[in-house]
Protein backbone atom coordinates (compact mmCIF):
# COMPACT_ATOMS: atom_id res chain seq x y z
CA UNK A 1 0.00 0.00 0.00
CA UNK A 2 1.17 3.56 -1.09
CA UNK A 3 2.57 5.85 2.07
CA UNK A 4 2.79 9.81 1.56
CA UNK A 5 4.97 11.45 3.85
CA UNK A 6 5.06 15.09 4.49
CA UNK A 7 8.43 16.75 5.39
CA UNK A 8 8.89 20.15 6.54
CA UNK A 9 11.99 21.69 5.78
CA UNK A 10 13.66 24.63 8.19
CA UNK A 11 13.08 27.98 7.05
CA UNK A 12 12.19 26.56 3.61
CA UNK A 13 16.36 25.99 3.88
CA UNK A 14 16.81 24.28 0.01
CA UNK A 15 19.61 23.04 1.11
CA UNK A 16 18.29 21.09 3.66
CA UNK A 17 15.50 20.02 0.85
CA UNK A 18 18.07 18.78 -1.22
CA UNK A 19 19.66 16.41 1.53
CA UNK A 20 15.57 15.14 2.09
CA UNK A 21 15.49 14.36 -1.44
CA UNK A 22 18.77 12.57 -2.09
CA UNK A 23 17.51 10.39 0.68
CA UNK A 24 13.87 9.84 -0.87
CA UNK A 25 15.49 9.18 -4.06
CA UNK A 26 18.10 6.78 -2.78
CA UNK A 27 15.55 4.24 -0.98
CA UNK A 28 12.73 4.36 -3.22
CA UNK A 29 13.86 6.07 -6.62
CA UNK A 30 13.17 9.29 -8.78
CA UNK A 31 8.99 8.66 -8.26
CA UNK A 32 9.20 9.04 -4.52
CA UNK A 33 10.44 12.78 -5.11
CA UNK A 34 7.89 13.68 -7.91
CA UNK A 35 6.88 17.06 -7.38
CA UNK A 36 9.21 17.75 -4.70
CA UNK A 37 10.85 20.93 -6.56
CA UNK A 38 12.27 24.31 -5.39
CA UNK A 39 8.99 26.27 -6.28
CA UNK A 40 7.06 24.25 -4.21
CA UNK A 41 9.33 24.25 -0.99
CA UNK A 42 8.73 27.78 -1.27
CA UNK A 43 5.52 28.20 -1.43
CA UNK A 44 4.52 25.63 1.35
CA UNK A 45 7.58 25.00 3.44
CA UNK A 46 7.29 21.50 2.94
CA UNK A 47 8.01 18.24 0.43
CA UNK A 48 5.62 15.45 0.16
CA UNK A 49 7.12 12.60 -0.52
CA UNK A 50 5.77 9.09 -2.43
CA UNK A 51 6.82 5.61 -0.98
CA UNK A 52 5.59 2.22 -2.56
CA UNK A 53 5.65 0.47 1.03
CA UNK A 54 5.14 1.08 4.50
CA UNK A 55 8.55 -0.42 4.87
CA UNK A 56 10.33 2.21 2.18
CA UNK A 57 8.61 4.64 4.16
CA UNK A 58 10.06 3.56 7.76
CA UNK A 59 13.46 3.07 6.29
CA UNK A 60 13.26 7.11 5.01
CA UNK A 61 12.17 7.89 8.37
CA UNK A 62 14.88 6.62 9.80
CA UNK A 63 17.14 8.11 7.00
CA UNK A 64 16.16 11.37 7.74
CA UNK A 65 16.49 10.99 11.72
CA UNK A 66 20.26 9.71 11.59
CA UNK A 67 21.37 12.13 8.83
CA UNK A 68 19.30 15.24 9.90
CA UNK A 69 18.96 16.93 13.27
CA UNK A 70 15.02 17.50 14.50
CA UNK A 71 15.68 21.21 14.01
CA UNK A 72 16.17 21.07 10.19
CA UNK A 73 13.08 18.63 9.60
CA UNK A 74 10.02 17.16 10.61
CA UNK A 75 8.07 14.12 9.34
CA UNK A 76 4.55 13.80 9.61
């Protein structure tokens, strides 16, 4: 079963969106960032991510907790 996950990004920091990213893209592939550009982090603060599994989606959690500190992003 398909899992969206919303990420909000620090201060709309693209930096920080870029790291998110790389790390969506590396577990589940390029579909799992669709959408996930610059013009919408600035607009909304925020990427929503795609994942194919619950488990791709746990395994990107944890990604983003062990390479990012709580400050930079949250995952809802």
């Amino acid at each position: 079963m398909p899992v969206d996950l919303k990420v909000s990004i620090y201060e709309k920091d693209r930096k920080v969106g870029a790291i998110v990213k790389a790390l969506a893209f590396e577990i589940s592939g390029p579909s799992s960032a669709a959408g996930a550009s610059k013009d919408f982090l600035e607009k909304n603060g925020y990427y929503i991510f795609h994942f194919p599994s619950q488990q791709d989606a746990t395994r990107f959690r944890e990604a983003v907790a062990k390479y990012l500190p709580g400050l930079l992003t949250s995952v809802e």
